[in-house]
Protein backbone atom coordinates (compact mmCIF):
# COMPACT_ATOMS: atom_id res chain seq x y z
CA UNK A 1 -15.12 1.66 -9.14
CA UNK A 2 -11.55 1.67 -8.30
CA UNK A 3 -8.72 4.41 -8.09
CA UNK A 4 -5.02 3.66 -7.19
CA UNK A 5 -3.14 7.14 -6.03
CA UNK A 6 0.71 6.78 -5.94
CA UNK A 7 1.43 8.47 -2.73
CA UNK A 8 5.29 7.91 -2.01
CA UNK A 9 7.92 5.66 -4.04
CA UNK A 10 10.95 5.01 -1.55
CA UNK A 11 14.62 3.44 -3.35
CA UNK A 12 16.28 0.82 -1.48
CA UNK A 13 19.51 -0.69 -1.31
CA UNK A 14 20.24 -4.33 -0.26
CA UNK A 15 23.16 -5.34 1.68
CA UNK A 16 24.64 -7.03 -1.57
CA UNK A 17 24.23 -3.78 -3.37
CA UNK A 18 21.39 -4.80 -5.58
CA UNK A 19 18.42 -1.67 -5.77
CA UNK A 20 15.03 -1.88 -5.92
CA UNK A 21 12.12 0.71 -5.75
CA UNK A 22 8.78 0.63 -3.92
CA UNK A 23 5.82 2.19 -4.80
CA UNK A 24 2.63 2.95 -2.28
CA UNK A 25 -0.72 3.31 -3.24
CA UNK A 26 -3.58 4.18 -1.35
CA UNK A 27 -6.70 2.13 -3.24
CA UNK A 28 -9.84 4.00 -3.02
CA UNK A 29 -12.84 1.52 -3.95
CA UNK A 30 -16.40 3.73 -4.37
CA UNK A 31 -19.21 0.79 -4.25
CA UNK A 32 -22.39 1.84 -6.35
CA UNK A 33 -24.32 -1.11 -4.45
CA UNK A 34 -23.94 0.55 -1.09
CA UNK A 35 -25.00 4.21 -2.09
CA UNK A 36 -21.43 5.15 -3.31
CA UNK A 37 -20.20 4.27 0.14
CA UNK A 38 -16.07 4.72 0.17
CA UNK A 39 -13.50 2.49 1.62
CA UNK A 40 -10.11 2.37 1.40
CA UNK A 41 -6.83 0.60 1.28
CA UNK A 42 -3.12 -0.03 0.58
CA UNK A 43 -1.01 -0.93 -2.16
CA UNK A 44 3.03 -1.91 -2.55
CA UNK A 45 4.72 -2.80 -5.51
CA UNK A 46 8.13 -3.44 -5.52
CA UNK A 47 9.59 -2.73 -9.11
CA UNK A 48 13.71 -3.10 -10.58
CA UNK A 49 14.77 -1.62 -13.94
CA UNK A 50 12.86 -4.42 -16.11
CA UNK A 51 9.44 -3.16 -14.82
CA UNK A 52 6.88 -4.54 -11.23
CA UNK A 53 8.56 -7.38 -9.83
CA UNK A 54 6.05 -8.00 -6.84
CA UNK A 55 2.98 -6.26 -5.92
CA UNK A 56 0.24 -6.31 -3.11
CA UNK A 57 -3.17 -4.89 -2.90
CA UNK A 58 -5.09 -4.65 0.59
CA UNK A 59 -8.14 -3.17 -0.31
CA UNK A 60 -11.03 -2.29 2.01
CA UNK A 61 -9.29 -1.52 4.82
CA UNK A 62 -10.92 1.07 6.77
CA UNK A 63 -14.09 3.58 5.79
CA UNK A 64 -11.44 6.67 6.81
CA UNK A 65 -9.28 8.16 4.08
CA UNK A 66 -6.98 9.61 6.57
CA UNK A 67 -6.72 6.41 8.69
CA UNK A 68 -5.15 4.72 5.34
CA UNK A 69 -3.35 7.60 4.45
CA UNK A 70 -1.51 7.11 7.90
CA UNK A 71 -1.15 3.30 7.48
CA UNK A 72 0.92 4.20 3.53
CA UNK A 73 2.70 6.46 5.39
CA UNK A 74 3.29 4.05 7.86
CA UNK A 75 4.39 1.57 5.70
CA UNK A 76 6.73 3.62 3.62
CA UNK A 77 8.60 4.81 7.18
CA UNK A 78 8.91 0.74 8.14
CA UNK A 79 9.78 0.26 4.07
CA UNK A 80 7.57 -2.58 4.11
CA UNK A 81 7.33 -4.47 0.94
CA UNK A 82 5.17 -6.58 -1.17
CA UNK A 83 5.78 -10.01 0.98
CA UNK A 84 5.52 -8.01 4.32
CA UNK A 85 2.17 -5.98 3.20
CA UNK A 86 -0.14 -8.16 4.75
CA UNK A 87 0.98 -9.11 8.04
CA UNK A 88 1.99 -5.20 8.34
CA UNK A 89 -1.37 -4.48 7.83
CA UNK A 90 -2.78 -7.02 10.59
CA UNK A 91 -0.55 -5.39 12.94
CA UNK A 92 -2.39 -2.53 12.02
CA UNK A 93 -5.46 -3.53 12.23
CA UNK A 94 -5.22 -5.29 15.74
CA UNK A 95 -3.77 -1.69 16.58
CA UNK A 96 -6.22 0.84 16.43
């Protein structure tokens, strides 16, 4: 089973004066198989006015809530987006 939690939406403003918002989720995945063993991971979706333009889902992660709580965080502080998501979280990963 899978839950997305919203956990921070950040506006942004390009150079040319075009806006866009970003949305970060932190994925929680529950797997029956293993026992109900959790892991976790992140989500960004960049959306404009006509609704989710780009999205990215990193799931399974880490096994530590508060370790991906940190890396949304994280990523909402850098304003990473969609494109960026993955590499961000290979930094991240090499990291701790």
């Amino acid at each position: 089973m899978r839950i997305n939690t919203l956990l921070g939406i950040k506006e942004v403003m390009t150079d040319e004066g075009a806006s866009f918002t970003l949305r970060y989720y932190l994925i929680q995945d529950i797997k029956t198989e293993a026992g109900g063993r959790e892991v976790y991971g992140v989500g960004v979706v960049k959306c404009r006015e006509n609704g989710p333009e780009e999205r990215e889902w990193l799931p399974g992660l880490t096994e530590s809530k508060e370790k991906a709580e940190e890396l949304v965080k994280q990523f909402m502080e850098g304003v990473v987006t969609p494109v960026a998501a993955a590499a961000a979280a290979d930094d991240w990963a090499g990291k701790k």
